[in-house]
N, C-alpha and C. Protein backbone atom coordinates (compact mmCIF):
# COMPACT_ATOMS: atom_id res chain seq x y z
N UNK A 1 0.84 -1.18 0.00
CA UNK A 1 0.00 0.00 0.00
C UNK A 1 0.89 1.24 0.00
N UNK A 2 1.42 1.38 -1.26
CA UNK A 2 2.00 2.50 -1.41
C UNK A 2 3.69 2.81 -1.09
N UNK A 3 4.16 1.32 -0.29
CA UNK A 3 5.62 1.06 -0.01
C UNK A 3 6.10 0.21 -1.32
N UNK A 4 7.43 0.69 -1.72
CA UNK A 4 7.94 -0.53 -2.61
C UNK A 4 8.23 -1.97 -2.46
N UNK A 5 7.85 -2.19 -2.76
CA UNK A 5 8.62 -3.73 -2.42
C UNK A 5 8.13 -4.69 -3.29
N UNK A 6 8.73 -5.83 -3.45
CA UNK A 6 8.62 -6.68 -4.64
C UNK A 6 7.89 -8.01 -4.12
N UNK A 7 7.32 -9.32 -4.30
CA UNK A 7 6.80 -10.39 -4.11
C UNK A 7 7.85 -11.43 -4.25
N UNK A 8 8.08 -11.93 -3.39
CA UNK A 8 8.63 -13.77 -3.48
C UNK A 8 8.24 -14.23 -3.50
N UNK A 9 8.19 -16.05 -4.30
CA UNK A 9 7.65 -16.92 -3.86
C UNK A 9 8.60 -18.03 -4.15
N UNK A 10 8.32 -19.20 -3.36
CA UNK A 10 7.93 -18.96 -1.88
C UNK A 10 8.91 -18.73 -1.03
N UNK A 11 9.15 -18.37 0.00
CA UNK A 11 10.09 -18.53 0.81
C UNK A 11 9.76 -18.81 2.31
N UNK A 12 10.86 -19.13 2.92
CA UNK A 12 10.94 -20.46 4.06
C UNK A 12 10.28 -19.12 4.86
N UNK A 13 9.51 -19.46 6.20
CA UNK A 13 8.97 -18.74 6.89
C UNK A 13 9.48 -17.60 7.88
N UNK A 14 9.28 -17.10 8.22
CA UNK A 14 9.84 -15.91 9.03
C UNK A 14 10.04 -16.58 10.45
N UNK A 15 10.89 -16.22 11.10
CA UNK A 15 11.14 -16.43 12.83
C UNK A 15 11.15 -17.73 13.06
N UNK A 16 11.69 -18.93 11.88
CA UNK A 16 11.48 -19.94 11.85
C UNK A 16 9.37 -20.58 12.02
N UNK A 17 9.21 -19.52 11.63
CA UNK A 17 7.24 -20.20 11.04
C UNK A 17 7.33 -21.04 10.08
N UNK A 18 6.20 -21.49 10.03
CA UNK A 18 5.91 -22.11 8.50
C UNK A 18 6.21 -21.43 7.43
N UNK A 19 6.93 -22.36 6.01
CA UNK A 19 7.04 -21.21 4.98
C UNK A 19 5.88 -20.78 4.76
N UNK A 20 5.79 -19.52 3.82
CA UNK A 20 4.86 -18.86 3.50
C UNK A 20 4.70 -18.79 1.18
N UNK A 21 3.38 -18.90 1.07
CA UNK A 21 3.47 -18.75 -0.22
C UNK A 21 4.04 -17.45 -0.78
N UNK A 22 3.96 -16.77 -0.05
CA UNK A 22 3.68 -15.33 -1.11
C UNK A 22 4.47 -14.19 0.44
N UNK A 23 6.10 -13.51 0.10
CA UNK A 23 6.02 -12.85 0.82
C UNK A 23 6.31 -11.39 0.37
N UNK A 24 6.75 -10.37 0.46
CA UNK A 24 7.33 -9.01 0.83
C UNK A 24 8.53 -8.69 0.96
N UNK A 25 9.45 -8.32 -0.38
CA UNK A 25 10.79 -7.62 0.25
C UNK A 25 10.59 -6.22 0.36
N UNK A 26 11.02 -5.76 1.17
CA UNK A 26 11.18 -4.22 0.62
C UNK A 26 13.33 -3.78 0.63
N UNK A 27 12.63 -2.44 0.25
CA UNK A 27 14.40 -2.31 -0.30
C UNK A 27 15.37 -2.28 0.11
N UNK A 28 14.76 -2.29 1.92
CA UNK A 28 16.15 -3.07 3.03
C UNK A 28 16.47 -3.45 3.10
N UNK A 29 15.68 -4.81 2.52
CA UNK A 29 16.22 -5.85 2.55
C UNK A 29 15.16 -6.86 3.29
N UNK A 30 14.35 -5.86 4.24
CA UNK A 30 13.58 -6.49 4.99
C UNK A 30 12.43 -7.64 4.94
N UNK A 31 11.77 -8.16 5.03
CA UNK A 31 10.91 -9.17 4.36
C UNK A 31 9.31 -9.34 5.58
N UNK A 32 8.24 -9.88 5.02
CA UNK A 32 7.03 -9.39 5.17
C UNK A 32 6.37 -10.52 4.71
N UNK A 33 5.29 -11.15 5.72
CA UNK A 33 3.79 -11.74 4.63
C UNK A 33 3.67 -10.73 4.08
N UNK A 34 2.40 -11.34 3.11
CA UNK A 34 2.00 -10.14 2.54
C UNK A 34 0.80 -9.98 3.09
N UNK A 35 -0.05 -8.80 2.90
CA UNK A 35 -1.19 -8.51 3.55
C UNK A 35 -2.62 -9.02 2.82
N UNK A 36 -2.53 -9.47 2.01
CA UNK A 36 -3.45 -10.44 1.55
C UNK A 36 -4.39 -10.91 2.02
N UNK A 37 -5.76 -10.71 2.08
CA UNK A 37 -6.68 -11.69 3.17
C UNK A 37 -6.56 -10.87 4.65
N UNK A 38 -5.80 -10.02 4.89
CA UNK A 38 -5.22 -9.40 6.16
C UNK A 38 -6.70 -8.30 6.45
N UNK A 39 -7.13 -7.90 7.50
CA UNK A 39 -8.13 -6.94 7.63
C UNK A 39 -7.28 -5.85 7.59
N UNK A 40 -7.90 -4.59 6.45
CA UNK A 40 -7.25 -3.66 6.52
C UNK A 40 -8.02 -2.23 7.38
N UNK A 41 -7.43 -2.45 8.73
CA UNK A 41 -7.66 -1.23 9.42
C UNK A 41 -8.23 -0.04 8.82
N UNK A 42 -7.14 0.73 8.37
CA UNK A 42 -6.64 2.06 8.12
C UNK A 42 -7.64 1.87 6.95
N UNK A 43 -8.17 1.31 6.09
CA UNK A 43 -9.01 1.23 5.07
C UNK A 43 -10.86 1.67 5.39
N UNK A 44 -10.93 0.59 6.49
CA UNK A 44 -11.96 0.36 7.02
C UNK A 44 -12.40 0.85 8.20
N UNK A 45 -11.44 1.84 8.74
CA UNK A 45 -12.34 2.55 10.16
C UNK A 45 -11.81 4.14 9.89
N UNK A 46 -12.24 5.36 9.95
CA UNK A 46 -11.78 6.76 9.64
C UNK A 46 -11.33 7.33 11.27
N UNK A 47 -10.11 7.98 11.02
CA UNK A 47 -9.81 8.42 12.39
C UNK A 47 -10.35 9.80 12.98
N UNK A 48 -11.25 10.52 11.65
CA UNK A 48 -12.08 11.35 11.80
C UNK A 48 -12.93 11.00 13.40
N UNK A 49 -13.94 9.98 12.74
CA UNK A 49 -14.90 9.37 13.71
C UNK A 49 -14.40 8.92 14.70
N UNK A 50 -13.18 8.25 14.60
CA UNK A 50 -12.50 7.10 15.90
C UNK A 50 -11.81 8.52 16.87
N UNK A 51 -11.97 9.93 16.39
CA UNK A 51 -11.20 10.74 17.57
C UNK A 51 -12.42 11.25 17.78
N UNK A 52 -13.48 11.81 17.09
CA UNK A 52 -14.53 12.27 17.24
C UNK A 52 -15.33 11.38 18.44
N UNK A 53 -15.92 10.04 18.12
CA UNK A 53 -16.01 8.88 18.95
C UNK A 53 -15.40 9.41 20.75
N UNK A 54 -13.96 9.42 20.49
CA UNK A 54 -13.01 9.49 21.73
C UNK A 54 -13.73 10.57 22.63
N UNK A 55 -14.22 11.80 22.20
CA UNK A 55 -14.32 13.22 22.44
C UNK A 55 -16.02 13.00 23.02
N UNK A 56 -16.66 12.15 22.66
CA UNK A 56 -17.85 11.82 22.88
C UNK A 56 -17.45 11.14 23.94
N UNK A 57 -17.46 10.08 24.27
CA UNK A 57 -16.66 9.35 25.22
C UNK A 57 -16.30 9.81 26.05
N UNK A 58 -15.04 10.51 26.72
CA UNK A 58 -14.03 11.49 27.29
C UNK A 58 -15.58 12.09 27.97
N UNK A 59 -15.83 13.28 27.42
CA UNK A 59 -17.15 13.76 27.74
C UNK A 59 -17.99 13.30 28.43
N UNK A 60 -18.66 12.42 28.32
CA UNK A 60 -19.78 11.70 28.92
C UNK A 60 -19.25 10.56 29.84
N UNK A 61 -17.80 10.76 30.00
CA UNK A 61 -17.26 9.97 31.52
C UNK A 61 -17.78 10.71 32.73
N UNK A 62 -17.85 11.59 32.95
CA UNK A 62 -18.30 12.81 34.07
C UNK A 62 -19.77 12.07 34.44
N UNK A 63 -19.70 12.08 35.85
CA UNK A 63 -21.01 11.33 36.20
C UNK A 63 -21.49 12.73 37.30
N UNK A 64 -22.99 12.45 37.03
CA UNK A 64 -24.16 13.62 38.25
C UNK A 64 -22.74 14.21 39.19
N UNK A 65 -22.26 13.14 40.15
CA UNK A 65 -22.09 13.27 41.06
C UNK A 65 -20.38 14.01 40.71
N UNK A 66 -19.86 13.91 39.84
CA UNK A 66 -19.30 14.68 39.42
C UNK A 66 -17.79 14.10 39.25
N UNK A 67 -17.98 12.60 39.61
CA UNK A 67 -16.56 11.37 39.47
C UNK A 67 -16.49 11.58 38.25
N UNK A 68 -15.32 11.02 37.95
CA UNK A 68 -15.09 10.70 36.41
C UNK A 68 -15.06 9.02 36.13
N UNK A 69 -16.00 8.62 35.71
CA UNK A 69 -16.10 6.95 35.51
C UNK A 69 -15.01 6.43 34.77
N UNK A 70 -14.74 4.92 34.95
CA UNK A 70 -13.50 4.45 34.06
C UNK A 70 -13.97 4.43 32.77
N UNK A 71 -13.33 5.07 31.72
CA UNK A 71 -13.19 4.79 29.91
C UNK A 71 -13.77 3.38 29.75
N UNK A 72 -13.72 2.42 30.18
CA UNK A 72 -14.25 1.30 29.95
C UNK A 72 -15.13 0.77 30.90
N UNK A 73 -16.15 1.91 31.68
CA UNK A 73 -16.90 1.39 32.68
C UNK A 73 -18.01 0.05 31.87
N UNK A 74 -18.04 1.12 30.71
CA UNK A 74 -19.53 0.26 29.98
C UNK A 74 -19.67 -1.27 29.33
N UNK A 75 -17.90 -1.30 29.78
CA UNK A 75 -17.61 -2.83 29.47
C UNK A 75 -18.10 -3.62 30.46
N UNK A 76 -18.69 -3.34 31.74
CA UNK A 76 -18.92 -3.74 32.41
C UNK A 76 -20.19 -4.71 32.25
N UNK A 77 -21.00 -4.62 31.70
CA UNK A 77 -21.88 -4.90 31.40
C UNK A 77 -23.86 -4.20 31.14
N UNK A 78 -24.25 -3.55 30.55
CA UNK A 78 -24.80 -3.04 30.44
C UNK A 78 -26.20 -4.13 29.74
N UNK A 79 -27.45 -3.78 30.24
CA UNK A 79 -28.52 -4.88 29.76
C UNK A 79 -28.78 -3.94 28.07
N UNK A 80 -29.04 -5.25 27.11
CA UNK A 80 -29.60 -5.05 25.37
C UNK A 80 -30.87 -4.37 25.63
N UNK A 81 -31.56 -4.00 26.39
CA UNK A 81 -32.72 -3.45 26.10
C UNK A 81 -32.37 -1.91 26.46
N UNK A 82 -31.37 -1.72 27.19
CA UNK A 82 -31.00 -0.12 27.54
C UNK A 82 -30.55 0.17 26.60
N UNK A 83 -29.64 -0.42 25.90
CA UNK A 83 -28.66 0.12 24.97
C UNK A 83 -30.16 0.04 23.40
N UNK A 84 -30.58 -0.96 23.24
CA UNK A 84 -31.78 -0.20 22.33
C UNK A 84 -32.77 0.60 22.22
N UNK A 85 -33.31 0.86 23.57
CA UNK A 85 -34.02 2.29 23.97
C UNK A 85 -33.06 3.29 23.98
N UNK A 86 -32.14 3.59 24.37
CA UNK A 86 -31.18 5.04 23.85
C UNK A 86 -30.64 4.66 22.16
N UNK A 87 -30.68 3.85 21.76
CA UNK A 87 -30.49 3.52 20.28
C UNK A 87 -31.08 4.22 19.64
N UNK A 88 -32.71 3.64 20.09
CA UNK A 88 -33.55 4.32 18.50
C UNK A 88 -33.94 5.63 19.06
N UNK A 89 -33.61 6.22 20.29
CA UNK A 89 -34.08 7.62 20.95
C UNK A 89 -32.74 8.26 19.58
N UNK A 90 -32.00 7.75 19.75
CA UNK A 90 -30.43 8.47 18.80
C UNK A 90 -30.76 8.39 17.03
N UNK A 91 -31.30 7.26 17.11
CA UNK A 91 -31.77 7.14 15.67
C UNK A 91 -32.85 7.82 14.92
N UNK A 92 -33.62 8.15 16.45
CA UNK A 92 -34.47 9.06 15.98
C UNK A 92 -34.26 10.44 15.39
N UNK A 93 -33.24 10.99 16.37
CA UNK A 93 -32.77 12.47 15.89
C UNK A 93 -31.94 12.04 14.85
N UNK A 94 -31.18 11.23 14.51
CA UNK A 94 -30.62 11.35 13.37
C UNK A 94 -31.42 11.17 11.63
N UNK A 95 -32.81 10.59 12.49
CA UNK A 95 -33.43 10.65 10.89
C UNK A 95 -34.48 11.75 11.02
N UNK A 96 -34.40 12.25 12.08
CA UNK A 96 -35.51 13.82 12.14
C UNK A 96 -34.51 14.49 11.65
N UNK A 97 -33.28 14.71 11.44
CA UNK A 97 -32.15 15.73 11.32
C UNK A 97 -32.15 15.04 9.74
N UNK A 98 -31.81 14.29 9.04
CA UNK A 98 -31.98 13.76 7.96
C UNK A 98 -33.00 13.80 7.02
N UNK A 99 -34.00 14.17 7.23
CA UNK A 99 -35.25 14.92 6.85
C UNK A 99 -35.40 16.25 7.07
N UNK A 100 -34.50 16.65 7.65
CA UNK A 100 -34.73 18.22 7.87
C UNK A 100 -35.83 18.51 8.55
N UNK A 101 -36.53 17.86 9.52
CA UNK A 101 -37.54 18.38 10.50
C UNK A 101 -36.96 18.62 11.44
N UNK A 102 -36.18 18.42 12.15
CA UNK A 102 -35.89 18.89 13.42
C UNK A 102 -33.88 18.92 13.79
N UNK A 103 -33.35 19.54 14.44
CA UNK A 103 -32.03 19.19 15.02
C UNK A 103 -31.99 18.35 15.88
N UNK A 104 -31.15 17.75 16.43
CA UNK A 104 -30.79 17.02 17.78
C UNK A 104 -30.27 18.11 18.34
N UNK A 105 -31.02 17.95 19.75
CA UNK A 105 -30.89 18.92 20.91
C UNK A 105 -29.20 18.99 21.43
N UNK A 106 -28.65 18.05 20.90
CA UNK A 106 -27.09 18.14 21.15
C UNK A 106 -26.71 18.25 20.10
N UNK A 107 -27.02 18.23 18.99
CA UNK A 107 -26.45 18.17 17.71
C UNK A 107 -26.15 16.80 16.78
N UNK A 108 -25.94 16.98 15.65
CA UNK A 108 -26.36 15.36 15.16
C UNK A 108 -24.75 15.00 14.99
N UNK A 109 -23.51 15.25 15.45
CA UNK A 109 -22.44 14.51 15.90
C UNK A 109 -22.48 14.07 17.17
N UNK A 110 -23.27 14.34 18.16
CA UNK A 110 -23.42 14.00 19.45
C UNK A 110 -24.29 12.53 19.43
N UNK A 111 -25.47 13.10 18.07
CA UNK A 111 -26.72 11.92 18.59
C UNK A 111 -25.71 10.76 17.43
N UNK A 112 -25.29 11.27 16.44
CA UNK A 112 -24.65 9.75 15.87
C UNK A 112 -23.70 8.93 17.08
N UNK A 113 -22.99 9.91 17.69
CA UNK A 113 -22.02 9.22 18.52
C UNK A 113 -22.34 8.43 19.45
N UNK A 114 -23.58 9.19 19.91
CA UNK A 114 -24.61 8.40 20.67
C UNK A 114 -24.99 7.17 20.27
N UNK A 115 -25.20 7.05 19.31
CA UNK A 115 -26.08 5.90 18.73
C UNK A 115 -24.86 5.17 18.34
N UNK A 116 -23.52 5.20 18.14
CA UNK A 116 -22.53 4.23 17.73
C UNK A 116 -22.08 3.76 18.76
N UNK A 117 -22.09 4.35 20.01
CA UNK A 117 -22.32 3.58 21.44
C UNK A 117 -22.88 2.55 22.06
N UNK A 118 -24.18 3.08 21.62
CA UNK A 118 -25.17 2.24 22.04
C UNK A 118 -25.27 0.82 20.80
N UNK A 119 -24.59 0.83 19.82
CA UNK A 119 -24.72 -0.10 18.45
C UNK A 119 -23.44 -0.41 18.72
N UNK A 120 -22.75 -0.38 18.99
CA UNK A 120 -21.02 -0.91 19.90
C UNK A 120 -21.30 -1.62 20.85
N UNK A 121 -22.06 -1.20 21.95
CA UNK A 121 -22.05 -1.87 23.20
C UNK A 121 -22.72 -2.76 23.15
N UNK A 122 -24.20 -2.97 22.47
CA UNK A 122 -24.75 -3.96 22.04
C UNK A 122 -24.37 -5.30 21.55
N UNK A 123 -23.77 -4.85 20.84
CA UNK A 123 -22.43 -5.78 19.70
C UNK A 123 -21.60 -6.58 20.62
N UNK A 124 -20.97 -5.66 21.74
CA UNK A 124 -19.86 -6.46 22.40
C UNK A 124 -21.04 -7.32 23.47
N UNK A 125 -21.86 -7.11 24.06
CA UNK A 125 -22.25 -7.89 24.64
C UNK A 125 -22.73 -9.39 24.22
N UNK A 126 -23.50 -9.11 22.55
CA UNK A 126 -23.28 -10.10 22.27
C UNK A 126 -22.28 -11.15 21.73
N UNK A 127 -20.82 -10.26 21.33
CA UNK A 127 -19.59 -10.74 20.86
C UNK A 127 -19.13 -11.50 22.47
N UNK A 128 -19.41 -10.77 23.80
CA UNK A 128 -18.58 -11.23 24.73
C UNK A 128 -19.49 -12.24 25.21
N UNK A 129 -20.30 -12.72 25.26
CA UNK A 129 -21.60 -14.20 25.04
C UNK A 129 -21.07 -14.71 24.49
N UNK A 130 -20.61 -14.77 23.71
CA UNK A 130 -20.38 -15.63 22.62
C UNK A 130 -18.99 -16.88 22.94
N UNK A 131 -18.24 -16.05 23.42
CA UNK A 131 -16.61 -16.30 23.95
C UNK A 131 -16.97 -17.12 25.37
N UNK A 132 -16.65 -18.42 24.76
CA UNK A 132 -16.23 -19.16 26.15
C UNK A 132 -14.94 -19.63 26.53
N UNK A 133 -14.30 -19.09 25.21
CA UNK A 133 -12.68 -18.91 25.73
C UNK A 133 -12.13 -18.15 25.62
N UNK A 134 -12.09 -17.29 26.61
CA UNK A 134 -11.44 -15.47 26.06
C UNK A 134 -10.83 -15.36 24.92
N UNK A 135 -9.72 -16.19 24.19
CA UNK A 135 -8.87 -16.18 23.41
C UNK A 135 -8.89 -17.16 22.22
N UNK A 136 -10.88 -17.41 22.47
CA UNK A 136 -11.18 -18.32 21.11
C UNK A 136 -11.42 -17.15 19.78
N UNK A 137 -11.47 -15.72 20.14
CA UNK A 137 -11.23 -14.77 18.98
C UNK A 137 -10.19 -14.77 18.31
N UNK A 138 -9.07 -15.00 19.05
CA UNK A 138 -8.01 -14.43 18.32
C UNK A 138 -7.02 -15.56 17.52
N UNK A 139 -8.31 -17.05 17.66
CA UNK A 139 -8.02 -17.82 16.73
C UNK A 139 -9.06 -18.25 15.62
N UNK A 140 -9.29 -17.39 15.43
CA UNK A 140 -10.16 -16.78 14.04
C UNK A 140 -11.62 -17.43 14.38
N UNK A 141 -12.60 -17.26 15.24
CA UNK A 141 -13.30 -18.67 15.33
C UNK A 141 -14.41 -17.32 14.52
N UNK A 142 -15.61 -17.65 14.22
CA UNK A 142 -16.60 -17.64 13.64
C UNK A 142 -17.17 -17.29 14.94
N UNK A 143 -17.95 -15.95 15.22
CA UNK A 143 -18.56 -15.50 16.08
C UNK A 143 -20.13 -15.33 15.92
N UNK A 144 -21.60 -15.49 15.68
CA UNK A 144 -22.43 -15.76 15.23
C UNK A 144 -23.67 -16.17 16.50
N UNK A 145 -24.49 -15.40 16.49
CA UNK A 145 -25.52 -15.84 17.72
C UNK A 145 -26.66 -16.39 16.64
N UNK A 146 -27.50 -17.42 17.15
CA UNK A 146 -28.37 -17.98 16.40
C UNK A 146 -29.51 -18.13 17.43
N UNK A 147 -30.81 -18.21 17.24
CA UNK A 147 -31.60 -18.28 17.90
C UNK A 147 -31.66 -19.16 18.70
N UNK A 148 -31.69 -20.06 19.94
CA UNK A 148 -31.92 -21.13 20.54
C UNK A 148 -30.31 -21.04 21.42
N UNK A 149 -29.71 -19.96 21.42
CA UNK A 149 -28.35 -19.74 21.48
C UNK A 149 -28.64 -19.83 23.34
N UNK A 150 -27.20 -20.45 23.92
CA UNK A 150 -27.34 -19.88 25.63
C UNK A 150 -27.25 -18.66 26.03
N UNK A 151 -27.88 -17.33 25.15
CA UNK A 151 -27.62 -16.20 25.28
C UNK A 151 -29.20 -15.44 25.30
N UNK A 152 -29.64 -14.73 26.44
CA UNK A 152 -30.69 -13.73 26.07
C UNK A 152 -30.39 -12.62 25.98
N UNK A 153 -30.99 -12.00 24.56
CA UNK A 153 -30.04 -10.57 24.22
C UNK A 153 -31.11 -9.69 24.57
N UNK A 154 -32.32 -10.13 25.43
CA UNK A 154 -33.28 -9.08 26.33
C UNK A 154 -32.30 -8.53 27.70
N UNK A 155 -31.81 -9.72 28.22
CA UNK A 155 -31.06 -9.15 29.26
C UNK A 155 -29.01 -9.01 29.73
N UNK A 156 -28.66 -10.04 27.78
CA UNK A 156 -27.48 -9.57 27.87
C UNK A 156 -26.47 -10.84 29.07
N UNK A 157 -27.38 -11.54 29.20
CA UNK A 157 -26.67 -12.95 30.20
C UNK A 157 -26.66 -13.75 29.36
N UNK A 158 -25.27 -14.22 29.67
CA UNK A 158 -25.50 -15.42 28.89
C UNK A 158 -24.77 -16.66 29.89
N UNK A 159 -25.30 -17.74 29.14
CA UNK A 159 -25.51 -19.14 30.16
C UNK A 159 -23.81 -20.08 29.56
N UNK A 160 -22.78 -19.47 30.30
CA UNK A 160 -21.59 -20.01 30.14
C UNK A 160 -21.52 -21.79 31.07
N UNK A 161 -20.92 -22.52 30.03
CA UNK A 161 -20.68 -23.76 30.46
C UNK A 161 -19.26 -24.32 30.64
């Protein structure tokens, strides 16, 4: 993506790995899989939103009482029916603002941010259901809730064995 470098094939694997079909020199000399099949980040998420996101976030750590909650309080667990009642309250201003009937009372970078929160947190609750081995993600497993699943996504528990 925009670095030089040329294609080998094949050569014996890196750090003593498995060889690899297809790798990466560049003009150091240095050598590389190639990114092939690889998820491309920087492609697929804008750092516009991901600092914008942050600033939303940051913000709305400040609680009544005037603590500052942990950045990842909401990992804590939060029930699917909260996070979809402030959903479509967010979705709402964003399609009243999208029609041009009305603004969001915070503005419609606040209510999207809002609503990518609440469509994030949702997500992980059911992504973290899903995981009965913390570290069955990061061996590529197929993540997928199906109906009849040990998971109720009314209340966000799920029935670990």
């Amino acid at each position: 993506m925009g670095s030089d470098f040329k294609v080998t094939n094949p050569q014996k694997g890196f750090a003593g790995g498995p060889p690899s079909a297809t790798a990466r020199q560049f003009p150091t000399g240095a050598t590389r899989d190639t990114d092939s099949g690889k998820f491309q980040y920087t492609g697929f998420l804008s750092p516009l939103v991901l600092r914008r996101y942050a600033e939303f976030m940051h913000k709305h750590r400040k609680q009544r009482d005037g603590q500052l909650r942990a950045a990842d309080n909401w990992q804590r667990g939060i029930p699917h029916e909260v996070y979809m009642d402030s959903g479509w309250r967010h979705f709402m201003d964003w399609w009243g603002w999208q029609r041009k009937w009305w603004n969001p009372k915070e503005g419609i970078e606040e209510a999207l941010c809002a609503l990518l929160f609440n469509v994030s947190g949702a997500l992980h609750e059911i992504l973290k259901a899903k995981l009965k081995d913390p570290h069955e993600h990061l061996r590529g497993a197929k993540i997928e809730w199906r109906p009849g699943d040990p998971y109720d996504p009314t209340t966000a528990v799920a029935n670990r064995d």
